[in-house]
C-alpha atoms as a PDB file:
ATOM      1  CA  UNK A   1     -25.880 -87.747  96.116  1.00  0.00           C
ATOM      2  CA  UNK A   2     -28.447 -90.428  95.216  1.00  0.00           C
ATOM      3  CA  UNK A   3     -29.623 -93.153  97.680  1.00  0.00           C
ATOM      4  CA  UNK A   4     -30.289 -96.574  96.467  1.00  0.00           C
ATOM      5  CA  UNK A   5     -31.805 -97.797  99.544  1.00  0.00           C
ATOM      6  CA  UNK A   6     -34.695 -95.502 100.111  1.00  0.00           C
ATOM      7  CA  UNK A   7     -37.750 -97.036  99.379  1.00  0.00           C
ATOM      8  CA  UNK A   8     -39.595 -94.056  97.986  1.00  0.00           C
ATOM      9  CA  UNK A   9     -37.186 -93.608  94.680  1.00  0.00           C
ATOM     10  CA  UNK A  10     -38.440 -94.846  91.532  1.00  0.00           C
ATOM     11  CA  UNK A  11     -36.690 -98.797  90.821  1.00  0.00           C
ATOM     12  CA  UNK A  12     -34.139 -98.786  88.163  1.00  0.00           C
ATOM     13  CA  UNK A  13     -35.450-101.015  84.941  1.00  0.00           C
ATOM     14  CA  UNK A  14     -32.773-103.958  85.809  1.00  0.00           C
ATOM     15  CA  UNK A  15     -34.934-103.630  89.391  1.00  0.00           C
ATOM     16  CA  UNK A  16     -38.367-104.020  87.450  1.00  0.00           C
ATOM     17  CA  UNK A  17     -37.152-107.168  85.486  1.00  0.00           C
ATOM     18  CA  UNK A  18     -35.916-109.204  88.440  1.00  0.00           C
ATOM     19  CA  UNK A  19     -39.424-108.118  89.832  1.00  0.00           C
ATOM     20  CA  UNK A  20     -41.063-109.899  86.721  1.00  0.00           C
ATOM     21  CA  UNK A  21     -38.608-112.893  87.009  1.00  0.00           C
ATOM     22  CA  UNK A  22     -39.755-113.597  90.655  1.00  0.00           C
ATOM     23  CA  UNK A  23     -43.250-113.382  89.859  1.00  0.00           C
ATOM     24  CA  UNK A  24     -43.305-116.032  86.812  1.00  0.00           C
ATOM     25  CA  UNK A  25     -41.310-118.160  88.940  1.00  0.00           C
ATOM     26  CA  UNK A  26     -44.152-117.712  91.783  1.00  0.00           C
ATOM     27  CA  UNK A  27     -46.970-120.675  90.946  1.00  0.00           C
ATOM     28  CA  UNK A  28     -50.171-119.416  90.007  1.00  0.00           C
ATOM     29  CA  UNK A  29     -53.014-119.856  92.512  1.00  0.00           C
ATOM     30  CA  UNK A  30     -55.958-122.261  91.008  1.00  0.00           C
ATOM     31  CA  UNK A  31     -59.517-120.938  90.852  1.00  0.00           C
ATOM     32  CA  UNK A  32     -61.446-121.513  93.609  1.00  0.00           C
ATOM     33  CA  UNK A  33     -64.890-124.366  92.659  1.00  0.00           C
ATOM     34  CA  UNK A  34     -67.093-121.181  94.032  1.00  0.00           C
ATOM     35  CA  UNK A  35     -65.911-118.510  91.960  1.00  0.00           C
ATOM     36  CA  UNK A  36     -66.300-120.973  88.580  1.00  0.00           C
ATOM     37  CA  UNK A  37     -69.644-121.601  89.429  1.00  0.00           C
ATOM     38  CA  UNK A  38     -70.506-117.889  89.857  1.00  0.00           C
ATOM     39  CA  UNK A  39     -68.804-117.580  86.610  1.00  0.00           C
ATOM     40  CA  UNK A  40     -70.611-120.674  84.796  1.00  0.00           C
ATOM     41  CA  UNK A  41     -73.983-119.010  85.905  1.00  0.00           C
ATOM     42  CA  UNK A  42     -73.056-115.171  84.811  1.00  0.00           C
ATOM     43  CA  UNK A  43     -72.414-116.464  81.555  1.00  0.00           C
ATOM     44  CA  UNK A  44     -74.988-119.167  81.194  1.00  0.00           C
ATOM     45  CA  UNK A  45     -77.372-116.214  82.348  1.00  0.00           C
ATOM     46  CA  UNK A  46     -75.748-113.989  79.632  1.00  0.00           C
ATOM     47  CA  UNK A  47     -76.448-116.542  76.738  1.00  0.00           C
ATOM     48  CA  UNK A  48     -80.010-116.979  78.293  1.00  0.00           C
ATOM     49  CA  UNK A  49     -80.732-113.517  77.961  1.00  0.00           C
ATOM     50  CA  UNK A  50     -79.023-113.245  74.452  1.00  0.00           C
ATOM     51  CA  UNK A  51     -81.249-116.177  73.502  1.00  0.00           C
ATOM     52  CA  UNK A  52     -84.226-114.891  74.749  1.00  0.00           C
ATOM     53  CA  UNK A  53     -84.205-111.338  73.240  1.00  0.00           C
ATOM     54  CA  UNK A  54     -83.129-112.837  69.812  1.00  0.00           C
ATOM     55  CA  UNK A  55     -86.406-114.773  69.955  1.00  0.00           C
ATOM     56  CA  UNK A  56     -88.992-112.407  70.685  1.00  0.00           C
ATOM     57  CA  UNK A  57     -86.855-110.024  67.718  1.00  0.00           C
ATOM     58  CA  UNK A  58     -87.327-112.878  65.429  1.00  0.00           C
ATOM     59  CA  UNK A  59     -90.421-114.895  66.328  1.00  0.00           C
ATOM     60  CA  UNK A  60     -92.803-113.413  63.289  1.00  0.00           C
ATOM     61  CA  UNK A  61     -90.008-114.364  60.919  1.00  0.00           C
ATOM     62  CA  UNK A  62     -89.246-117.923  62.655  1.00  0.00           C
ATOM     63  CA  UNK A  63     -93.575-118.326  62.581  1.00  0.00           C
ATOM     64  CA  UNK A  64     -93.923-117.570  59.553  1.00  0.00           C
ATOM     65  CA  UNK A  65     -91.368-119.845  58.187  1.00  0.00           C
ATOM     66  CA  UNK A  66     -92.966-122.905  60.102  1.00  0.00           C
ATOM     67  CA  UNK A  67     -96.337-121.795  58.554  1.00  0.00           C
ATOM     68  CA  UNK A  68     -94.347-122.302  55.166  1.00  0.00           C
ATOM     69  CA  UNK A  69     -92.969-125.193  55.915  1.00  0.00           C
ATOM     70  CA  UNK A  70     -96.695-126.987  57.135  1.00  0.00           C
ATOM     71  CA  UNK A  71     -99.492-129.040  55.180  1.00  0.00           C
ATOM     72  CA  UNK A  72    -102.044-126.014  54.177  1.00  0.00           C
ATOM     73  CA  UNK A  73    -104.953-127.335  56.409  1.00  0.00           C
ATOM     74  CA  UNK A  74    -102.810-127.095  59.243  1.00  0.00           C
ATOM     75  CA  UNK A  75    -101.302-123.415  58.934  1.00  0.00           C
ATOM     76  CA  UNK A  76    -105.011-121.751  58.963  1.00  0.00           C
ATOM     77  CA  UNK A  77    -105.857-119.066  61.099  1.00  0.00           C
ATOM     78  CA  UNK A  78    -102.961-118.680  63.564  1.00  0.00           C
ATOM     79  CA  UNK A  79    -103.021-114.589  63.575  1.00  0.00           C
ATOM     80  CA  UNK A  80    -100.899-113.320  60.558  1.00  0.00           C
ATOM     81  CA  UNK A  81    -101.305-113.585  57.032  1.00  0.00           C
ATOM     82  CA  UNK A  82     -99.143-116.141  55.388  1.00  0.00           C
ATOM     83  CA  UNK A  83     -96.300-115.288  53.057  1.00  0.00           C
ATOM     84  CA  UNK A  84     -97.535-116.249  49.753  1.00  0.00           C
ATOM     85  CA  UNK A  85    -101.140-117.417  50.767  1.00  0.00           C
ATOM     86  CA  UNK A  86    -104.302-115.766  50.118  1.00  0.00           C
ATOM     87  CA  UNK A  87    -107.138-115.314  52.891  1.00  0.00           C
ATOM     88  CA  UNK A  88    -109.456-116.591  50.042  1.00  0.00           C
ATOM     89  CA  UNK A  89    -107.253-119.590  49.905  1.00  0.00           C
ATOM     90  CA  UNK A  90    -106.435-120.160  53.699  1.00  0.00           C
ATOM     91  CA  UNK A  91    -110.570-119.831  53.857  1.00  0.00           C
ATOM     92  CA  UNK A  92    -111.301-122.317  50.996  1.00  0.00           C
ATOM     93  CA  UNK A  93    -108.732-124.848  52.610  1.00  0.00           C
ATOM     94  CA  UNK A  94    -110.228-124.472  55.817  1.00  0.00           C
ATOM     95  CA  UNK A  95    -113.806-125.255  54.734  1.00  0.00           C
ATOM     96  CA  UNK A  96    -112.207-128.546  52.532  1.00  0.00           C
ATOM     97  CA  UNK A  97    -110.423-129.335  55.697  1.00  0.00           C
ATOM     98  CA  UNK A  98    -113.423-129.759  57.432  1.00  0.00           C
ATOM     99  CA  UNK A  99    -115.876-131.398  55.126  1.00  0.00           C
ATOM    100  CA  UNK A 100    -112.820-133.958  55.145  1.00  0.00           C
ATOM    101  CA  UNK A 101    -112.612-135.016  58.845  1.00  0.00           C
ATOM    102  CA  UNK A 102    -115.484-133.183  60.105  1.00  0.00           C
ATOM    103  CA  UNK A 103    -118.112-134.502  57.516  1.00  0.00           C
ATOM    104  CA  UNK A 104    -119.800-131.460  57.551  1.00  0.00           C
ATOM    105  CA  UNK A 105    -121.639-130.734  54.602  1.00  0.00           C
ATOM    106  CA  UNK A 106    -120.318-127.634  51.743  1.00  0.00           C
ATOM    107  CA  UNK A 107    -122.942-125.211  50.356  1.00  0.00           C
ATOM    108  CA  UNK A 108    -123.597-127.603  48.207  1.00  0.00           C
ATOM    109  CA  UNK A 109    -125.112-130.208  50.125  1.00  0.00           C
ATOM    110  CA  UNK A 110    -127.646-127.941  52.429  1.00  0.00           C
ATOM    111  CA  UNK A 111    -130.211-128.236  49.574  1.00  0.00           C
ATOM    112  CA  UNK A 112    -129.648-131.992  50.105  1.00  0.00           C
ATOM    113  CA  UNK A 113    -130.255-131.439  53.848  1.00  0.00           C
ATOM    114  CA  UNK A 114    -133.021-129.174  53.367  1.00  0.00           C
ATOM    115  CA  UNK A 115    -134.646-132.136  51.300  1.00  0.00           C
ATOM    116  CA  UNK A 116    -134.033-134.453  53.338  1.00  0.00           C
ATOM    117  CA  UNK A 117    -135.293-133.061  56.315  1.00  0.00           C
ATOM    118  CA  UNK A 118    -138.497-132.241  54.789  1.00  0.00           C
ATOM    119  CA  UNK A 119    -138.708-136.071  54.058  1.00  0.00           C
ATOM    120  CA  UNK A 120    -138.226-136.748  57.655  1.00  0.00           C
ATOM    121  CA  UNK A 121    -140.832-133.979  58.797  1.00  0.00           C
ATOM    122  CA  UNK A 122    -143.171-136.089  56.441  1.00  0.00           C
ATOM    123  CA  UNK A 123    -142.032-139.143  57.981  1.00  0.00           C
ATOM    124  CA  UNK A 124    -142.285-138.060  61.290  1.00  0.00           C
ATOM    125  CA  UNK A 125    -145.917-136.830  60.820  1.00  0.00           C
ATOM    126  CA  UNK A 126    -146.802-140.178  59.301  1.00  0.00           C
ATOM    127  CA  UNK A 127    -146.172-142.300  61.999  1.00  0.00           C
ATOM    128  CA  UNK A 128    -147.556-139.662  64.286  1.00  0.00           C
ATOM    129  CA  UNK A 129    -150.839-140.139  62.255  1.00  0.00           C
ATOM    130  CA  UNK A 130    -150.366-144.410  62.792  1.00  0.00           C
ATOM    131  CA  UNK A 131    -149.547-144.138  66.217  1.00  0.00           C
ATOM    132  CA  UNK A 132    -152.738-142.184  66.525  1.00  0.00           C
ATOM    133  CA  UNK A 133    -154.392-144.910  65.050  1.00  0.00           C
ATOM    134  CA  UNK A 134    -153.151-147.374  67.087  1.00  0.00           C
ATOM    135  CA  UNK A 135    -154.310-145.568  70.385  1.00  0.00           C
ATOM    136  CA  UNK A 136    -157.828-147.482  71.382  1.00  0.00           C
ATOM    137  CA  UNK A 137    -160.459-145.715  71.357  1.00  0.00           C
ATOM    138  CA  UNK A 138    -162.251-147.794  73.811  1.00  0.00           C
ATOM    139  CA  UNK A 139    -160.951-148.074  77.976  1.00  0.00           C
ATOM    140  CA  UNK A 140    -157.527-149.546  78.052  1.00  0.00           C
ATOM    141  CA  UNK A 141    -155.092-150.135  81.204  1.00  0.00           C
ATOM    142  CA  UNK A 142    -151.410-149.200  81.524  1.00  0.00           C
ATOM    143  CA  UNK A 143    -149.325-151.146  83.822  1.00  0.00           C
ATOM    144  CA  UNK A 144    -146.361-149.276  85.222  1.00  0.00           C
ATOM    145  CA  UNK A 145    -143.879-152.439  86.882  1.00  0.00           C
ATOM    146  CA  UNK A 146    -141.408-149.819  87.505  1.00  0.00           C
ATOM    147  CA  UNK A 147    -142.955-147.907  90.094  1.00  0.00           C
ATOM    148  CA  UNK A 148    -146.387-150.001  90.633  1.00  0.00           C
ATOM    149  CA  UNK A 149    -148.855-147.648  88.610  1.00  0.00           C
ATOM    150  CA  UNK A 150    -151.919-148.353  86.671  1.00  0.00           C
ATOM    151  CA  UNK A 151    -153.550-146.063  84.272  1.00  0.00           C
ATOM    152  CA  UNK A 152    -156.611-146.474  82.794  1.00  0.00           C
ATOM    153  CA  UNK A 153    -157.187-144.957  79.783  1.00  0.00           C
ATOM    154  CA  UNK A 154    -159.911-143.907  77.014  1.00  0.00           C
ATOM    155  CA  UNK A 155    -158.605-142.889  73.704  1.00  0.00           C
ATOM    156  CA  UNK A 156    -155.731-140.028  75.487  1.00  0.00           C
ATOM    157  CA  UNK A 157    -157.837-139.363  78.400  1.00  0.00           C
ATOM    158  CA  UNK A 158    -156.739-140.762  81.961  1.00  0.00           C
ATOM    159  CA  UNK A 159    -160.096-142.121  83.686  1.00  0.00           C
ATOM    160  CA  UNK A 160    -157.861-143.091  86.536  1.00  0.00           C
ATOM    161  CA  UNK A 161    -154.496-143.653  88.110  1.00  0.00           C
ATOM    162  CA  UNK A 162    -153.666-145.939  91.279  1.00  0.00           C
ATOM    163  CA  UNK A 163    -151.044-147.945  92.524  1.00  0.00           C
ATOM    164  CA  UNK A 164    -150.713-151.747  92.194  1.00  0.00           C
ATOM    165  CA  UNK A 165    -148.120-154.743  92.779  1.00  0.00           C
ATOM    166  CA  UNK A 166    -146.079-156.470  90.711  1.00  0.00           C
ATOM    167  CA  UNK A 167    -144.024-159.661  90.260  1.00  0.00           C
ATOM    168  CA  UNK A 168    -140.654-159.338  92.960  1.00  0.00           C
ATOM    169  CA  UNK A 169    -138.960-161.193  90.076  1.00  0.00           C
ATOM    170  CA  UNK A 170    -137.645-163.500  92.993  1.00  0.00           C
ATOM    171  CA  UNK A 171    -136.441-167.133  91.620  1.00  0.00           C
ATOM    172  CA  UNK A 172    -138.273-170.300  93.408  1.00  0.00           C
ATOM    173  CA  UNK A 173    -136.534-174.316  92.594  1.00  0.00           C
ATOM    174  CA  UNK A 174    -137.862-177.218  93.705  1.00  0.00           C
ATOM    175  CA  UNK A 175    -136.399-179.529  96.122  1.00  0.00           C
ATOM    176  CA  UNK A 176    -134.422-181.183  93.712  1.00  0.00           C
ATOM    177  CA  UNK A 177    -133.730-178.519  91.398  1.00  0.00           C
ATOM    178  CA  UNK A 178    -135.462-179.907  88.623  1.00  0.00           C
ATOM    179  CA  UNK A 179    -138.321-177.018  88.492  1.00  0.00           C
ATOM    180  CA  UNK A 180    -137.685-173.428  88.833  1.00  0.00           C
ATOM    181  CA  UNK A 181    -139.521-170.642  89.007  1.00  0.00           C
ATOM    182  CA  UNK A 182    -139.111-166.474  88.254  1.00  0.00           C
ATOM    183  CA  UNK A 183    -142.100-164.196  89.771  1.00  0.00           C
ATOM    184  CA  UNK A 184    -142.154-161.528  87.127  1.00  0.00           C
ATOM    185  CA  UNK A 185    -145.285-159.927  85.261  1.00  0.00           C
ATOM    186  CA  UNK A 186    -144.951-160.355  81.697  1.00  0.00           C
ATOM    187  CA  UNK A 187    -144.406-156.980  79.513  1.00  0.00           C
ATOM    188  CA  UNK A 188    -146.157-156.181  76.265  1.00  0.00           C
ATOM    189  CA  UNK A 189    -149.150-155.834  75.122  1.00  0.00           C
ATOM    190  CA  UNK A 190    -152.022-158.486  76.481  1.00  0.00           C
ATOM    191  CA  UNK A 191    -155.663-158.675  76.125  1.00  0.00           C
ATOM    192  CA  UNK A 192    -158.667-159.697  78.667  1.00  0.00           C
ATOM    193  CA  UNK A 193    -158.807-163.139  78.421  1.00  0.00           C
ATOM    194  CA  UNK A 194    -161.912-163.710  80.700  1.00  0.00           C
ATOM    195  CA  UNK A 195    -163.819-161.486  83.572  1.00  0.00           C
ATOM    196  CA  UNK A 196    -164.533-163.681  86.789  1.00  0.00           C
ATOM    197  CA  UNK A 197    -166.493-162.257  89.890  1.00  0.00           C
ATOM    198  CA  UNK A 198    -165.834-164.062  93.187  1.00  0.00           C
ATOM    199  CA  UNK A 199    -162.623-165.566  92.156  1.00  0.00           C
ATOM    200  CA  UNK A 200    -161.379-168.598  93.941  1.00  0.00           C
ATOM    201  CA  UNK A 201    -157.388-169.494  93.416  1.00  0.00           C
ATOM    202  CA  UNK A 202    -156.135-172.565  92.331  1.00  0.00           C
ATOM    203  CA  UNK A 203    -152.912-173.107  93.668  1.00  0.00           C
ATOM    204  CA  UNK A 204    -149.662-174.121  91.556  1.00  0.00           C
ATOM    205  CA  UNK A 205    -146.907-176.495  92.573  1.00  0.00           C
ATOM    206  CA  UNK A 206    -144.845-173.326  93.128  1.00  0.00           C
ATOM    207  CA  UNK A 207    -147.636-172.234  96.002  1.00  0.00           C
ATOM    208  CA  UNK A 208    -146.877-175.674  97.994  1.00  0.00           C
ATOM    209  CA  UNK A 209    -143.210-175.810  97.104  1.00  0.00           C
ATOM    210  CA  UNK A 210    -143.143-172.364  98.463  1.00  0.00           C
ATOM    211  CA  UNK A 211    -144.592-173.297 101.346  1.00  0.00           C
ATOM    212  CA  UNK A 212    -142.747-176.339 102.225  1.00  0.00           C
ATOM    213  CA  UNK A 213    -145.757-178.608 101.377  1.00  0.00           C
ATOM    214  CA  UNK A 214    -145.933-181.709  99.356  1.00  0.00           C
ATOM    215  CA  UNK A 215    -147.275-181.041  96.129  1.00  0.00           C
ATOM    216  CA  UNK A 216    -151.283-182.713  95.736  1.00  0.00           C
ATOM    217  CA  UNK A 217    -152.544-183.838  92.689  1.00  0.00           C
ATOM    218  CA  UNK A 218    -153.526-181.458  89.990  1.00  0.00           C
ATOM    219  CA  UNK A 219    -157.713-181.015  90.992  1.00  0.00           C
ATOM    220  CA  UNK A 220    -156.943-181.977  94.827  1.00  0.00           C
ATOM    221  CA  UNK A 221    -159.297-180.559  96.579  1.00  0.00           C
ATOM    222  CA  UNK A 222    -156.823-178.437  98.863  1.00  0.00           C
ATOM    223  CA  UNK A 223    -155.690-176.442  95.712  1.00  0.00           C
ATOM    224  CA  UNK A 224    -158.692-174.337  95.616  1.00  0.00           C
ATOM    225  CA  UNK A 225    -158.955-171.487  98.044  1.00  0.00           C
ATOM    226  CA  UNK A 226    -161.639-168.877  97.822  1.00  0.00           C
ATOM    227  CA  UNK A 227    -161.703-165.438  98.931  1.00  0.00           C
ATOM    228  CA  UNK A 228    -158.170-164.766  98.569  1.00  0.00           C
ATOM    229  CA  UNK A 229    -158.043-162.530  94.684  1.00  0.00           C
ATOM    230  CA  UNK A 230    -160.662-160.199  96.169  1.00  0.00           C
ATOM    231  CA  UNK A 231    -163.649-159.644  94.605  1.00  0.00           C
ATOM    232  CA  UNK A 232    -162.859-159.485  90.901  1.00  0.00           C
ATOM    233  CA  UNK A 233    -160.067-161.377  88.814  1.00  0.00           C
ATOM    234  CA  UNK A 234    -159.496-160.242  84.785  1.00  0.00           C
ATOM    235  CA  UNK A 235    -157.375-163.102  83.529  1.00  0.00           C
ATOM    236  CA  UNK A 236    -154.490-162.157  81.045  1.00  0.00           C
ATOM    237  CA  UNK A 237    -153.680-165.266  80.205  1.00  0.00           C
ATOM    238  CA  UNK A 238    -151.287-168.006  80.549  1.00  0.00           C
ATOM    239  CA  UNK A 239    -151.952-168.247  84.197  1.00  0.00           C
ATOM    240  CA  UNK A 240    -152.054-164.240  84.782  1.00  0.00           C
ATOM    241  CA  UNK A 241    -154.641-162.030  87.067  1.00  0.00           C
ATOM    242  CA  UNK A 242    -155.530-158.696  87.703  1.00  0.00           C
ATOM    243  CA  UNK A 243    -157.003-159.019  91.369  1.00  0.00           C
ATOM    244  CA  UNK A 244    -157.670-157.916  94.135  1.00  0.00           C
ATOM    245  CA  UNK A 245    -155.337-159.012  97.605  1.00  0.00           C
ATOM    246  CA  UNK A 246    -155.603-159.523 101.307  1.00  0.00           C
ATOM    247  CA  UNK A 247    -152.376-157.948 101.928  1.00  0.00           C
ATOM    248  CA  UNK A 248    -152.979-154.168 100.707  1.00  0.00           C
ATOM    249  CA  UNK A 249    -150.119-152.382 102.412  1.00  0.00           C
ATOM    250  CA  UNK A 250    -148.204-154.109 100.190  1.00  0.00           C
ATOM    251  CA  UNK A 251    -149.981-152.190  97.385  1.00  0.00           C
ATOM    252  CA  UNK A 252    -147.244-150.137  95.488  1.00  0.00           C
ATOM    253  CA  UNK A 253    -144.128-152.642  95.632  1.00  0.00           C
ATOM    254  CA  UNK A 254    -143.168-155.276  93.793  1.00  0.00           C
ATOM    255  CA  UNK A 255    -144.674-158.415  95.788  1.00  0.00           C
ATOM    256  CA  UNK A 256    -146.425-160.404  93.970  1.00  0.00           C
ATOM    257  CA  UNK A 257    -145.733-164.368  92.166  1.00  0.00           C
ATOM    258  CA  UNK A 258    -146.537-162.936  88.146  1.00  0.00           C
ATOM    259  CA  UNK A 259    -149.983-161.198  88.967  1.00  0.00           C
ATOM    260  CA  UNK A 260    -151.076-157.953  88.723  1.00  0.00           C
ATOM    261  CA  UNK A 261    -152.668-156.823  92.606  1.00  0.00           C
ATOM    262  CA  UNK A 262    -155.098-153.959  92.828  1.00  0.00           C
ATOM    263  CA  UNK A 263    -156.945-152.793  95.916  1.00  0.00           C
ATOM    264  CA  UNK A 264    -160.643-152.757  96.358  1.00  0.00           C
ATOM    265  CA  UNK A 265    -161.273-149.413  94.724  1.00  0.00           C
ATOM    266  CA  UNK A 266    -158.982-149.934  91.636  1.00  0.00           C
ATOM    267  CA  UNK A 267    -160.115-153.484  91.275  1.00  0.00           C
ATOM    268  CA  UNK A 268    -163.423-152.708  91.047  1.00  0.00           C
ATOM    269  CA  UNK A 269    -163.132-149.445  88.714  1.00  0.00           C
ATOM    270  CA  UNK A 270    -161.242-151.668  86.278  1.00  0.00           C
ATOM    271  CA  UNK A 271    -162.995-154.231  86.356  1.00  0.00           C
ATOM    272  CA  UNK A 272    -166.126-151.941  85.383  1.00  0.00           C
ATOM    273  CA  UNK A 273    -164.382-150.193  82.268  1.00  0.00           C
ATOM    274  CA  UNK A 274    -162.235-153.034  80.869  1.00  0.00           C
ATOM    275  CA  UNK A 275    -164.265-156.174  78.564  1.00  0.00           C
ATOM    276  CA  UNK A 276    -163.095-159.021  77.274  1.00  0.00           C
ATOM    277  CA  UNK A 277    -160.931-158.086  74.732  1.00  0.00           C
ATOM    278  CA  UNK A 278    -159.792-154.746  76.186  1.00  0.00           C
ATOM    279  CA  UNK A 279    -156.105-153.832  75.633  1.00  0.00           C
ATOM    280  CA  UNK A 280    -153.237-154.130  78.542  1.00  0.00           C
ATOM    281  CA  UNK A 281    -150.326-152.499  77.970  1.00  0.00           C
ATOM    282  CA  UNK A 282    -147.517-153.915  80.357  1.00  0.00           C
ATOM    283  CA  UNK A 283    -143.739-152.240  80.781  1.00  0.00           C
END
């Protein structure tokens, strides 16, 4: 005799079906917000992967076709051999490419180079031959405002070097501003105007004005002060000296109102080797 109650006996099929009927009528349970993300990432991962392998499979075909698809000049040497292209032509591109933006010469033109470089060497060579020329051949001086140098000179030997001072290329006005003054040593090249021995100074406006004086007249007698350009003055004109000074430990920096300062020894070795006439170069 059969027992419908025990729970171990197989259910009957009408069983089974009210079963089924109790679970459709049972609401379904929504997905939890962490278990779509963890699905959103397994299969964004998924497609990642997918993508990445189909990629690397494909990437000479996908090159190649961009390769294609560019301007010639531009699809030269990238590491594989174009489709329907030629090394010979990727080559020949390549060198048109760059004579076009590069301006770099073809085969052609190096015999035009190699001429025209020859020119040049003859160039070159012929003003090495004038400025050879130009170099006296008699003492000349060098003036160095720079760094305060002199260098006397005979044809390209150096007979000496010394120091020296230059103008401080300060600015000077008058009282009322209607005279002004720069202290700077003219560059380029000057000539001895004139070789004095036992200069004596004759003082500019600038020298009182400087000085807070009032300015005398022009041949006052209180302009003219001896013993102050040292021994020896070479005039360069327009108001310009090579002398001597009482104030050599300034000898070297650039002190001076336009004039070119030498000590004792310099003075006097320039003023032996230089004439009238002798060259001064100035920069």
């Amino acid at each position: 005799m059969s027992n419908t109650n025990d729970q171990n006996t197989r259910p009957s099929t009408s069983n089974r079906a009210m079963s089924f009927d109790r679970q459709a009528a049972e609401p379904q349970q929504p997905y939890s917000k962490g278990k779509i993300i963890r699905r959103a990432l397994l299969r964004g991962t998924f497609l990642g992967i997918l993508l990445a392998w189909l990629l690397i499979s494909f990437a000479p075909l996908i090159r190649d076709g961009i390769l294609y698809m560019m301007p010639r000049h531009k699809a030269l040497y990238v590491g594989q051999p174009l489709l329907d292209r030629k090394i010979e032509d990727r080559l020949a591109t390549k060198e048109a490419t760059i004579t076009e933006h590069n301006h770099m010469p073809t085969n052609l033109d190096f015999t035009e180079l190699n001429a025209r470089l020859k020119r040049l060497q003859r160039s070159v060579a012929s003003l090495q031959q004038r400025v050879e020329r130009l170099i006296p051949r008699e003492p000349y001086l060098i003036i160095d405002t720079s760094d305060n140098l002199i260098f006397l000179m005979k044809g390209k030997q150096l007979l000496h070097q010394g120091i020296c001072s230059t103008g401080s290329y300060i600015m000077l006005k008058s009282a009322d501003g209607s005279e002004k003054w720069i202290f700077k040593t003219p560059r380029g090249l000057r000539r001895i105007q004139a070789k004095i021995e036992d200069p004596v100074w004759r003082m500019p406006d600038w020298a009182f004005i400087e000085e807070g004086l009032p300015v005398p007249e022009p041949y006052a007698r209180e302009r003219y002060e001896p013993g102050v350009l040292g021994d020896y003055a070479l005039s360069l004109g327009d108001g310009y000296l090579i002398h001597g000074t009482l104030y050599q430990r300034f000898l070297g920096l650039p002190v001076t109102h336009g004039c070119v300062r030498l000590g004792d020894k310099e003075l006097e070795i320039v003023y032996r080797h230089l004439q009238v006439g002798s060259k001064v170069f100035i920069y």
